[in-house]
Protein backbone atom coordinates (compact mmCIF):
# COMPACT_ATOMS: atom_id res chain seq x y z
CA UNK A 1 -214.80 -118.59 -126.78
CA UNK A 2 -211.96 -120.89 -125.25
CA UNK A 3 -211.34 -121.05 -121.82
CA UNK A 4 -207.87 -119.81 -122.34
CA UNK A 5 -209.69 -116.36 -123.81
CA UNK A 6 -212.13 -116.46 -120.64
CA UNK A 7 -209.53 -116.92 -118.08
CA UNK A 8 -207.26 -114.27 -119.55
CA UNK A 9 -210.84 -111.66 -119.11
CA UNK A 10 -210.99 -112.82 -115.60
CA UNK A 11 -207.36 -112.31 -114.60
CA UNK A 12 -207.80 -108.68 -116.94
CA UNK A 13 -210.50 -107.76 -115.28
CA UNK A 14 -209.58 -108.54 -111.85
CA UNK A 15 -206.17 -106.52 -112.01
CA UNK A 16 -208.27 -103.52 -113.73
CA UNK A 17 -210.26 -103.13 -110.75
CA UNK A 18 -207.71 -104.26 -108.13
CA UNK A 19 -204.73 -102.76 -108.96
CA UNK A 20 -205.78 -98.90 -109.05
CA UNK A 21 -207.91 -99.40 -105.42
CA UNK A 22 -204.67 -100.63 -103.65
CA UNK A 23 -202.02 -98.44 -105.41
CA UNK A 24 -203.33 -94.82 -106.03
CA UNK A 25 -203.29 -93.30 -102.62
CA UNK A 26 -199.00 -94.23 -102.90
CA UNK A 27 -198.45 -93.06 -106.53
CA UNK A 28 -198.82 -90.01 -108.55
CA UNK A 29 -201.07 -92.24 -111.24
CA UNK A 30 -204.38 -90.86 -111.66
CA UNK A 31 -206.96 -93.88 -112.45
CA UNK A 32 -210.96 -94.72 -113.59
CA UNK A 33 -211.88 -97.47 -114.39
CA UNK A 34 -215.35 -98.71 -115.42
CA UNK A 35 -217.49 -101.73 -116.41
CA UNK A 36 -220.13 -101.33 -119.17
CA UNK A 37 -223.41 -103.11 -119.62
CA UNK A 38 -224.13 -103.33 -123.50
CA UNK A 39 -227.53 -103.40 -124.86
CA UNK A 40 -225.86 -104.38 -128.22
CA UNK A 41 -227.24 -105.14 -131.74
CA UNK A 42 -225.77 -106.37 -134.94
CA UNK A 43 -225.94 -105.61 -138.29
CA UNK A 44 -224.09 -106.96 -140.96
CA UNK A 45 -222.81 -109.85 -143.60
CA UNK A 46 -221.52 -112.77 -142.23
CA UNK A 47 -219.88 -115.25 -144.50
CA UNK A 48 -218.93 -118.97 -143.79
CA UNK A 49 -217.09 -121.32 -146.43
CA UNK A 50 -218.72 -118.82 -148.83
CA UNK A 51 -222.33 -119.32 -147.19
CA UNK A 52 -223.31 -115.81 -146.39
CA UNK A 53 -226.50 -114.57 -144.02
CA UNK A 54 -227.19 -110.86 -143.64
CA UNK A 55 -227.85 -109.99 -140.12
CA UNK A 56 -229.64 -107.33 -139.06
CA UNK A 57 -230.40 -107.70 -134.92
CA UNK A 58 -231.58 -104.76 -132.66
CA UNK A 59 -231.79 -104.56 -128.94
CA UNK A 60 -234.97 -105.89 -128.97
CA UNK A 61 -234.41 -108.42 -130.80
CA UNK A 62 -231.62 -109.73 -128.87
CA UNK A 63 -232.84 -109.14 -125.78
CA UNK A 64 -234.03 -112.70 -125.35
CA UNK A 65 -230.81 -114.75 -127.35
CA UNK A 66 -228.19 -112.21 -125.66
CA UNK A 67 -225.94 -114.53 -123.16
CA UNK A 68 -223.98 -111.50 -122.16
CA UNK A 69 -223.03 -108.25 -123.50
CA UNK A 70 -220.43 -105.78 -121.77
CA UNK A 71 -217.01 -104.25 -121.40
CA UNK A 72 -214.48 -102.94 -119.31
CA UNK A 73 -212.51 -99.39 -119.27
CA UNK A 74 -209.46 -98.36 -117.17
CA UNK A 75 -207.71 -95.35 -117.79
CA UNK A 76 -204.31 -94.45 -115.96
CA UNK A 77 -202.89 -90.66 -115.73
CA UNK A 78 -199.79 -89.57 -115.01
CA UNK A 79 -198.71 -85.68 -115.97
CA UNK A 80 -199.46 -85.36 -119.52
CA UNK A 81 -199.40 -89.09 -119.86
CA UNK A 82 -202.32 -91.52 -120.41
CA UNK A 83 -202.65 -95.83 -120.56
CA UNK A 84 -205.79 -96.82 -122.21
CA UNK A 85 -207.04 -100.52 -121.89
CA UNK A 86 -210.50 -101.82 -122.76
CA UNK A 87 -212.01 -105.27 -122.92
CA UNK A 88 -214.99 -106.16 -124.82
CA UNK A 89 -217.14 -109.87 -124.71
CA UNK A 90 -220.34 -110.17 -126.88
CA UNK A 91 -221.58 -113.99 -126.98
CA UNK A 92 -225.14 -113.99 -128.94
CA UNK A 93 -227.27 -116.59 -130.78
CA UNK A 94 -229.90 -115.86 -133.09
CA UNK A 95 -231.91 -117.79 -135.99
CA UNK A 96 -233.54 -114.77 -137.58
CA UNK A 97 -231.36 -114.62 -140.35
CA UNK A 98 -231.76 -113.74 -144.32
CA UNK A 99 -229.27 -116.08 -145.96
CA UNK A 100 -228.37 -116.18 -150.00
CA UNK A 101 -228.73 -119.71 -149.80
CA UNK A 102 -230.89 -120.75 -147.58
CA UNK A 103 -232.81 -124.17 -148.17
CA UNK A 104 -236.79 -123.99 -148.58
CA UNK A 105 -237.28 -125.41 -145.29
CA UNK A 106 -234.63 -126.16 -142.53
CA UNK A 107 -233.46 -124.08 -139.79
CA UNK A 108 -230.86 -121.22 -140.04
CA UNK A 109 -229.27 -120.30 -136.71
CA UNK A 110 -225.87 -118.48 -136.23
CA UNK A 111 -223.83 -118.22 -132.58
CA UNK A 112 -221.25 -115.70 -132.32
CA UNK A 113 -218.78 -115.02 -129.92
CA UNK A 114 -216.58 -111.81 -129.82
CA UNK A 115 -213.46 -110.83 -127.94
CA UNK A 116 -211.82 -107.38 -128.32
CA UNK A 117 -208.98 -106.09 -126.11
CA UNK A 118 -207.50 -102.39 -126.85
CA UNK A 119 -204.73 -100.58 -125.16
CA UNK A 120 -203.27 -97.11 -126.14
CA UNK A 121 -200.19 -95.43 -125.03
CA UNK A 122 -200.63 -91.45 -125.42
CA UNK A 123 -200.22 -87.63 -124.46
CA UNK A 124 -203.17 -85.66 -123.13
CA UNK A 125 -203.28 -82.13 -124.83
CA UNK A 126 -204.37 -79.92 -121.75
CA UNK A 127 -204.67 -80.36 -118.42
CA UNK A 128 -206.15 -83.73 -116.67
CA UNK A 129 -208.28 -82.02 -114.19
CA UNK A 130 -209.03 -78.70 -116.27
CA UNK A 131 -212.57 -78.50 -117.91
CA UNK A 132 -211.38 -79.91 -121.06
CA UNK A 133 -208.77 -81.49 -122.73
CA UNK A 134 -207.88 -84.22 -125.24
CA UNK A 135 -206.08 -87.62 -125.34
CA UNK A 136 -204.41 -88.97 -128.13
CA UNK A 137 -202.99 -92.47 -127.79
CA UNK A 138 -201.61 -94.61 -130.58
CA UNK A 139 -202.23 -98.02 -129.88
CA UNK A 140 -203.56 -101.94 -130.87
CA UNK A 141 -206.89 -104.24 -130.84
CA UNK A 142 -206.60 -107.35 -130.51
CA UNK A 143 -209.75 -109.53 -131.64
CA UNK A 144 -211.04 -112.53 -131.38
CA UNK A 145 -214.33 -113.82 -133.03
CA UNK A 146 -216.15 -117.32 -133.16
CA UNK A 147 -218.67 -117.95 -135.71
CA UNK A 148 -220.97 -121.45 -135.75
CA UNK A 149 -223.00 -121.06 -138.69
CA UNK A 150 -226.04 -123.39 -139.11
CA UNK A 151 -227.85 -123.82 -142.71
CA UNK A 152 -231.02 -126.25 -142.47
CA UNK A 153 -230.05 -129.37 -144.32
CA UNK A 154 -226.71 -128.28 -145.74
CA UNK A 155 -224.71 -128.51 -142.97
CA UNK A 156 -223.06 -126.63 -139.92
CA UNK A 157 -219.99 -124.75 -141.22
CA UNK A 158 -217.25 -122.89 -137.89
CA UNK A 159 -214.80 -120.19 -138.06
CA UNK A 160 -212.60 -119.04 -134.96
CA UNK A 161 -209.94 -116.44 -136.01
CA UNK A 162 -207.68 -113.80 -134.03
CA UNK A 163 -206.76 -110.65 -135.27
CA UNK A 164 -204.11 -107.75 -134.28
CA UNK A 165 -204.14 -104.32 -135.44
CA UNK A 166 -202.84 -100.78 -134.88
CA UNK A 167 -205.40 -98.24 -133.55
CA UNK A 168 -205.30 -94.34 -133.21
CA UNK A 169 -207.86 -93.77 -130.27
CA UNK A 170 -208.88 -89.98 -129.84
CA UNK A 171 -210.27 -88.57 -126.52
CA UNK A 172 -211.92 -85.25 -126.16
CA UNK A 173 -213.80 -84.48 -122.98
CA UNK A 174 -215.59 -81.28 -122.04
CA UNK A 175 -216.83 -80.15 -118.63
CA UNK A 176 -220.98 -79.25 -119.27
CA UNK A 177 -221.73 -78.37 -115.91
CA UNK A 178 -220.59 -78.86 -112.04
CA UNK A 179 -221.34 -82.37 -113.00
CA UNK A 180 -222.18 -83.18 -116.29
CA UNK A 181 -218.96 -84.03 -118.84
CA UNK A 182 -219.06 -85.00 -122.34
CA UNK A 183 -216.29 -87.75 -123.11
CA UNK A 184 -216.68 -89.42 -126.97
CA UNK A 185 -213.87 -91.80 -127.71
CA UNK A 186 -213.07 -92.75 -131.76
CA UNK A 187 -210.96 -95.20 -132.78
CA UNK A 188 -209.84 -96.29 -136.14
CA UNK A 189 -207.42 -98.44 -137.21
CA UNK A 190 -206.70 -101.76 -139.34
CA UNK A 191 -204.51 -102.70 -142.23
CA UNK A 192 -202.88 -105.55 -140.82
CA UNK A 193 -205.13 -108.37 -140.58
CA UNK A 194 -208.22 -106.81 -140.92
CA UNK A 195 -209.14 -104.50 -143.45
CA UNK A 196 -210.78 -101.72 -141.49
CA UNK A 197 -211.31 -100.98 -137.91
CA UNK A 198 -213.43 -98.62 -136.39
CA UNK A 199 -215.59 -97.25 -133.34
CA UNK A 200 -217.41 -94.27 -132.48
CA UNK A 201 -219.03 -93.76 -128.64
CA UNK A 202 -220.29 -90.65 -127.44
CA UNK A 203 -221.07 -90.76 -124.14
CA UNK A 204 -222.38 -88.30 -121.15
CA UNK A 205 -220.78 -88.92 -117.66
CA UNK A 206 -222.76 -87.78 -114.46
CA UNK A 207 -219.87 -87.56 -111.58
CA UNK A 208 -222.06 -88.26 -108.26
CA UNK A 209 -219.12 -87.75 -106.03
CA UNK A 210 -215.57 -87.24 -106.61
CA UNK A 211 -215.26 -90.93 -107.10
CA UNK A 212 -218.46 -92.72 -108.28
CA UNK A 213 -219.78 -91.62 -111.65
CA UNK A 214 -222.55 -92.94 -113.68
CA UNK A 215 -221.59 -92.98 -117.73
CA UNK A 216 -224.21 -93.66 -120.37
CA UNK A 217 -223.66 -93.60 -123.89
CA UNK A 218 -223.79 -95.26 -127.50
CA UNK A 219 -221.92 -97.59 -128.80
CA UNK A 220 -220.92 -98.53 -132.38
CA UNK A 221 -217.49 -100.85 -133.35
CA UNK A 222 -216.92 -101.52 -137.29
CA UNK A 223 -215.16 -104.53 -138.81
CA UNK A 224 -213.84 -105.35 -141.85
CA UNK A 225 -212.64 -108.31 -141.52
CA UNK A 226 -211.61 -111.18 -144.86
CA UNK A 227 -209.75 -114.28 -145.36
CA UNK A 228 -207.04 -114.22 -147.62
CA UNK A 229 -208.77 -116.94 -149.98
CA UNK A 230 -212.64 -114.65 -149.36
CA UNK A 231 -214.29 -117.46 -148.35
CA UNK A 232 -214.88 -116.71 -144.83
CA UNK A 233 -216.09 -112.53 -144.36
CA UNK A 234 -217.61 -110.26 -141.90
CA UNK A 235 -218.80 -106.50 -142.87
CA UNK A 236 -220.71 -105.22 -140.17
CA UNK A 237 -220.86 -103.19 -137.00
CA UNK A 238 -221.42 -104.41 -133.58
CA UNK A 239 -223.52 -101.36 -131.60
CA UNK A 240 -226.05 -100.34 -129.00
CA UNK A 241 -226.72 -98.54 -126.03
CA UNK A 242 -224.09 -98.49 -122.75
CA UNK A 243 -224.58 -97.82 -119.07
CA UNK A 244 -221.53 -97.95 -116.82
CA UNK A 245 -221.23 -96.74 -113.21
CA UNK A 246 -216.83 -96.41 -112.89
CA UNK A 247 -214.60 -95.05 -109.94
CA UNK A 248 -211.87 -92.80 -110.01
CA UNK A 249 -208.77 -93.25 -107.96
CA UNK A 250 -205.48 -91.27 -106.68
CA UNK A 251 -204.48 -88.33 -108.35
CA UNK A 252 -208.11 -87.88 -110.85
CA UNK A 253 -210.46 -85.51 -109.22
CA UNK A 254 -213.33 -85.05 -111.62
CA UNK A 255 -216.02 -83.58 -109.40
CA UNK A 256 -215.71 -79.94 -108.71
CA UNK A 257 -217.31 -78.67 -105.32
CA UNK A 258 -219.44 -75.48 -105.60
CA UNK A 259 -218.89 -71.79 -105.22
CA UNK A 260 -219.04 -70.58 -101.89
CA UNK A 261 -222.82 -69.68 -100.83
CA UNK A 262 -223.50 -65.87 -100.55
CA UNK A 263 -223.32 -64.97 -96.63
CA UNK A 264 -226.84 -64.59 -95.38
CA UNK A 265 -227.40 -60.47 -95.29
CA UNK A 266 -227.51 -58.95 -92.00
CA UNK A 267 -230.82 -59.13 -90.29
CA UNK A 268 -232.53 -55.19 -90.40
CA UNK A 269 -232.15 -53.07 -87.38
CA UNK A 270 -235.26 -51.60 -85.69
CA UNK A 271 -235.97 -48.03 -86.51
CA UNK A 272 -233.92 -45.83 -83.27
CA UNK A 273 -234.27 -42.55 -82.16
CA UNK A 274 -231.42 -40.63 -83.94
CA UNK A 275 -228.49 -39.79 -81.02
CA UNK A 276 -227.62 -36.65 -81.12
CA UNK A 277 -225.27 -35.19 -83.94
CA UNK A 278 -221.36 -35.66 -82.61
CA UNK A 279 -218.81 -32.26 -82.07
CA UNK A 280 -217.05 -31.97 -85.51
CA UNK A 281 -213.41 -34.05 -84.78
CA UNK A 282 -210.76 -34.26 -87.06
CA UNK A 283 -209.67 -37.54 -88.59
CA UNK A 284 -206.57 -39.36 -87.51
CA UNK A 285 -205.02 -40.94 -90.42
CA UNK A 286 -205.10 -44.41 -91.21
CA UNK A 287 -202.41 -46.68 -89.55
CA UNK A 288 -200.40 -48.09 -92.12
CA UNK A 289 -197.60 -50.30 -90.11
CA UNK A 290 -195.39 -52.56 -92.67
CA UNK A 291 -195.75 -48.85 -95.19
CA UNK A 292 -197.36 -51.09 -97.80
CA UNK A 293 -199.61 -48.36 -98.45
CA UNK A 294 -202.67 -50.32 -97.72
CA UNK A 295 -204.11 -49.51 -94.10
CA UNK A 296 -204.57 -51.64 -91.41
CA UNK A 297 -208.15 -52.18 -91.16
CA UNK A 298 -208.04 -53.52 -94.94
CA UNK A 299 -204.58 -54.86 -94.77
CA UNK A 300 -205.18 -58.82 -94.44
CA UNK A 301 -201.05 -59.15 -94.35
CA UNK A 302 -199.88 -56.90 -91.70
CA UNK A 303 -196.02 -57.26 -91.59
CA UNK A 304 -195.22 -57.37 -95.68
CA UNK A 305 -191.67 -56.86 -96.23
CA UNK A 306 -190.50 -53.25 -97.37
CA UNK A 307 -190.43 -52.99 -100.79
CA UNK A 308 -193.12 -55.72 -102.14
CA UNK A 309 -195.55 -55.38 -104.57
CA UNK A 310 -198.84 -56.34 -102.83
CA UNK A 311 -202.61 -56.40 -104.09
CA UNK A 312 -205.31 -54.51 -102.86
CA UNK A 313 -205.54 -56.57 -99.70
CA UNK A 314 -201.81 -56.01 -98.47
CA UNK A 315 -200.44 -59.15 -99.65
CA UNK A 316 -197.64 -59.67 -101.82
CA UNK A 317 -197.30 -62.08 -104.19
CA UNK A 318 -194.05 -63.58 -102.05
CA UNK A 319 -195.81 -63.80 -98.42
CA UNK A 320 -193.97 -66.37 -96.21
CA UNK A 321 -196.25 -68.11 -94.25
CA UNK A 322 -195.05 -71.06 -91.65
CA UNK A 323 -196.74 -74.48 -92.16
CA UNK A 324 -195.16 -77.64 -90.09
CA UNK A 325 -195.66 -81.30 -90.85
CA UNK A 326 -195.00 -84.21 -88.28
CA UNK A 327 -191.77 -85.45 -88.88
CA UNK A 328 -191.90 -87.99 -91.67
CA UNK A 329 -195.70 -87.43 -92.62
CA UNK A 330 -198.22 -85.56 -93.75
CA UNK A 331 -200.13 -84.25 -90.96
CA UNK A 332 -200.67 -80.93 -90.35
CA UNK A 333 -199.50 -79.75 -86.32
CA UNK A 334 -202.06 -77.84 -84.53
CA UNK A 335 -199.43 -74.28 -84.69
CA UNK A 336 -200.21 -74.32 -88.62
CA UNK A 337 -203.84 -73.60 -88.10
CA UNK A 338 -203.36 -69.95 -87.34
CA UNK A 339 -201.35 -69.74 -90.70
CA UNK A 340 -203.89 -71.51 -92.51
CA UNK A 341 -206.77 -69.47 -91.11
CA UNK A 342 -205.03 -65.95 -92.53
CA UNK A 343 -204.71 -67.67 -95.81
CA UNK A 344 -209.01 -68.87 -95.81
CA UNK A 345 -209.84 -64.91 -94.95
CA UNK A 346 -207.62 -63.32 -97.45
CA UNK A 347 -209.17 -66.21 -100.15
CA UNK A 348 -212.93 -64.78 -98.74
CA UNK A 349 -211.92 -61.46 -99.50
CA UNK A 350 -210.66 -61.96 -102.45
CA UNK A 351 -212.77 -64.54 -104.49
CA UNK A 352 -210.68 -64.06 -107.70
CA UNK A 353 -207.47 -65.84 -105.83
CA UNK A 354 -207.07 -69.54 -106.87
CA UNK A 355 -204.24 -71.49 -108.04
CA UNK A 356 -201.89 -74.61 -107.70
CA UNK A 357 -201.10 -75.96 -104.08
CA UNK A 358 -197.78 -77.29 -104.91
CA UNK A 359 -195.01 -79.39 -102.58
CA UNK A 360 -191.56 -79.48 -102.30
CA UNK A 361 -189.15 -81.35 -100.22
CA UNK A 362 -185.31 -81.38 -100.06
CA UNK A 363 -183.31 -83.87 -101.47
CA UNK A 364 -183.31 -86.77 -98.19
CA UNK A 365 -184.37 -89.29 -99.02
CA UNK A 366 -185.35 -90.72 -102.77
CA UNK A 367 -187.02 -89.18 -105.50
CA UNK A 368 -189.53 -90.93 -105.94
CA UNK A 369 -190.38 -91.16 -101.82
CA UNK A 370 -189.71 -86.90 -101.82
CA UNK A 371 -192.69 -87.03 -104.71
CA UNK A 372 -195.39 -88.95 -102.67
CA UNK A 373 -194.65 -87.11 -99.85
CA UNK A 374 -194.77 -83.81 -101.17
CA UNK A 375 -197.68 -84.24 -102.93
CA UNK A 376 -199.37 -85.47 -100.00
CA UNK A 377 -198.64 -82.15 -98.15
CA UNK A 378 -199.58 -80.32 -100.72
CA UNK A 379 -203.12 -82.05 -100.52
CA UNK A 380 -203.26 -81.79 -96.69
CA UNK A 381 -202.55 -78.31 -97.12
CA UNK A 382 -205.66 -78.04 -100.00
CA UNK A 383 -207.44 -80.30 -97.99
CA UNK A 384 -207.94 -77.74 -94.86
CA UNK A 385 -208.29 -74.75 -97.17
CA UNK A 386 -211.29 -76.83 -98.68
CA UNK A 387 -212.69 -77.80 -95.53
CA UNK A 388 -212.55 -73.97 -94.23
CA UNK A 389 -215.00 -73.05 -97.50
CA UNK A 390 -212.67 -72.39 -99.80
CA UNK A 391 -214.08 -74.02 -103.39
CA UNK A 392 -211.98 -76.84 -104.77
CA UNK A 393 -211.14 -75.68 -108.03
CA UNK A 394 -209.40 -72.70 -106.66
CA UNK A 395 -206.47 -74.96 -104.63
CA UNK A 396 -205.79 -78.30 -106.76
CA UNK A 397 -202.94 -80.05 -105.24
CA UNK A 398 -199.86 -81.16 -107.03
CA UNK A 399 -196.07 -82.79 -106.06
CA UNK A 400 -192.93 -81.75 -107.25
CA UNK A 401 -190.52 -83.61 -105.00
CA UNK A 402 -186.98 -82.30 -104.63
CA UNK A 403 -187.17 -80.49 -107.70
CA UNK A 404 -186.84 -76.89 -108.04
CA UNK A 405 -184.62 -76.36 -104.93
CA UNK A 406 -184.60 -72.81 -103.62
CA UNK A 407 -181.44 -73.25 -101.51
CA UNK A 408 -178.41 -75.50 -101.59
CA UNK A 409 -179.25 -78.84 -100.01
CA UNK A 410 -175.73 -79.30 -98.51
CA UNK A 411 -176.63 -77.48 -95.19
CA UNK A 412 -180.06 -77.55 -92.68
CA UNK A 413 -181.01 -74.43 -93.43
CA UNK A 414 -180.86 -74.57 -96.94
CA UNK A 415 -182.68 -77.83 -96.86
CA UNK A 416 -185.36 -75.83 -94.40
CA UNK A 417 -185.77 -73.31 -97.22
CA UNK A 418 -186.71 -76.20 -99.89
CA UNK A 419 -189.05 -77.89 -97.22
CA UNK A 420 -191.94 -75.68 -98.95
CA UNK A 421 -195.98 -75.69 -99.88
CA UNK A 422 -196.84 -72.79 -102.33
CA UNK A 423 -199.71 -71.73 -103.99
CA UNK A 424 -199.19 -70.77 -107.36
CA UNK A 425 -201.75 -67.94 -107.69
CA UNK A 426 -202.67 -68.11 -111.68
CA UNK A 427 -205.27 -64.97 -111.26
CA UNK A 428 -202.47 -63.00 -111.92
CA UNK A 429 -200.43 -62.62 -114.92
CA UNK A 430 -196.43 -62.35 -113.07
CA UNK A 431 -194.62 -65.72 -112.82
CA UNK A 432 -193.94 -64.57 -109.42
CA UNK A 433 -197.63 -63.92 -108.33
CA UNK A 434 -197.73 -66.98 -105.83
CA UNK A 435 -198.67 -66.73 -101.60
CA UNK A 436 -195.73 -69.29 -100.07
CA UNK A 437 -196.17 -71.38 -97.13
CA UNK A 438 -192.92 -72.76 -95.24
CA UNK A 439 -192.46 -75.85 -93.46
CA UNK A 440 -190.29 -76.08 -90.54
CA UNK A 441 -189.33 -79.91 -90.30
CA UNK A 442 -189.71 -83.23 -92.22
């Protein structure tokens, strides 16, 4: 490969991993991105100036002419929106070979090296963050190969060609377990100036935390790949085993934090004497003081507006609940605790609650500043609730900015009203099922 090729993997590689680190806690982007060792093989036809070898290499028969094998993934998310890029280097050299015209005695060696770079533009079918979904990205390869074919006493024949082609790159993933996701990517693609492109990798992806995951997998890329006067061919498939351990970054949680453990059951009270049997007293009804009809000792939301539909707990599906920020930031103030705490014991008591944590701002300020900052309130609001017990899947986070405003931002107290966290119950089935918190200042 040419140092021009191996400087352009360096500076790839070095923005993959760089750029999402110091730019996802500011953005909305969601990122992974992941380096692959390959335990690669190749099987094939090679042809040179119409000299051809069949090549048929496992792992472990590579294991000792394999200079390096690997790859590296990033993925970016935005919304429904996805940027694919991968980079691929195989460099092997190998003198096992069957070749049609190989001399009785002489050596027959053949070093290879192989550059692929993908990226893919696409739409993700499904939520991000849900247990599954699918991406589908329309795309282009780029290769680059390097062939140094060596036949005994006939000579040493050399090919170095690029190629660019279209892609279609498909990617389902499924959530197995807590931990465990299933993520296969297939590509195919070609027509340009190779003949046929494709790839299949399934691969299982064990999240340790919510940002270090360990991916291992299979591996298998197809080429068809011809000169236009046939004298120069390769028909084969480069494939093997991968291991990768990748990071996730900004707005990409993958790990989901358990269910809340049981409370312990009270301990068992020692056997008592019985006291004696009380006079016979009437009941006093059950206070009931916002007329909600659910009484006080159940009702978690004591002072519900007349007339609101609530749930069996006393709480409508409009509660106002008030939530300040520091001016300017992020950070909760100490007088939003109290708030908070109602919310965590109403989400105990009722374990079927869960929804979107979702942030609004009014219109000071840009758009694009209103959308970082409401979406980190919306996480520092999701953050507490998570801290307090509450599982994570049942408050994911999101920004809206100044969209949506719920008052005219031409006066402070309109802009007050569109200052606004809400959780966006989705247990129930009314578009205006939601529990909304209210912040007081910028």
């Amino acid at each position: 490969m040419s140092w021009q090729i191996k400087a352009a993997v360096a500076v790839a590689t070095g923005l993959a991993l760089g750029s999402p680190a110091a730019f996802a806690q500011e953005t909305p982007w969601g990122f992974e991105v992941t380096p692959y060792l390959w335990g690669g093989g190749i099987d094939g036809d090679v042809t040179l100036r119409g000299h051809k070898v069949e090549v048929d290499r496992g792992f472990d028969d590579l294991v000792d002419r394999l200079d390096f094998s690997g790859s590296l993934l990033s993925i970016g998310y935005r919304d429904h929106f996805v940027v694919y890029t991968q980079l691929d280097y195989i460099s092997t050299d190998t003198d096992e070979l069957d070749a049609d015209e190989q001399p009785a005695s002489g050596q027959v060696r053949l070093e290879s090296d192989f550059f692929a770079g993908t990226l893919g533009l696409g739409y993700i079918f499904g939520d991000a963050n849900s247990r599954r979904h699918f991406d589908l990205l329309l795309g282009a390869k780029y290769l680059s190969v390097e062939n140094d074919l060596t036949l005994g006493n006939i000579g040493q024949f050399k090919r170095d060609k690029d190629y660019l082609d279209p892609v279609l790159i498909g990617r389902p993933s499924f959530r197995l377990t807590e931990r465990w996701l299933f993520n296969p990517t297939f590509q195919i693609g070609g027509g340009v100036d190779a003949d046929l492109i494709w790839e299949l990798q399934p691969q299982f992806q064990f999240q340790i935390n919510d940002n270090v995951g360990l991916r291992i997998g299979y591996r298998n890329m197809y080429y068809d790949l011809e000169s236009e006067n046939g004298a120069n061919k390769f028909d084969g498939s480069y494939r093997g085993f991968v291991i990768g351990l990748g990071g996730t970054f900004g707005n990409r949680p993958y790990y989901l934090s358990k269910s809340e453990p049981e409370p312990a059951p009270a301990p068992a009270m020692a056997a008592t004497t019985p006291p004696p049997p009380a006079p016979m007293v009437a009941p006093e009804p059950p206070g009931d003081g916002d007329g909600d009809g659910v009484a006080d000792h159940i009702d978690k939301c004591k002072s519900t507006a007349s007339g609101v539909v609530v749930d069996a707990l006393g709480c409508g599906f409009n509660t106002t609940l008030a939530v300040q920020f520091e001016t300017n930031s992020a950070t909760l103030t100490p007088e939003s605790n109290a708030e908070l705490d109602r919310i965590v014991e109403v989400m105990r008591a009722s374990p079927t609650i869960a929804g979107y944590v979702e942030g609004y701002t009014d219109s000071t300020g840009t758009a694009a500043y209103n959308k970082q900052l409401s979406a980190k309130r919306a996480k520092a609001v999701a953050d507490y609730l998570i801290a307090q017990g509450i599982s994570r899947d049942r408050v994911i986070p999101r920004g809206h900015g100044q969209a949506d405003p719920v008052a005219s931002n031409g006066t402070e107290e309109g802009r007050a009203q569109n200052r606004r966290v809400l959780l966006r119950r989705v247990d129930a089935d009314e578009d205006s099922d939601q529990v909304r918190y209210t912040s007081d200042q910028e």
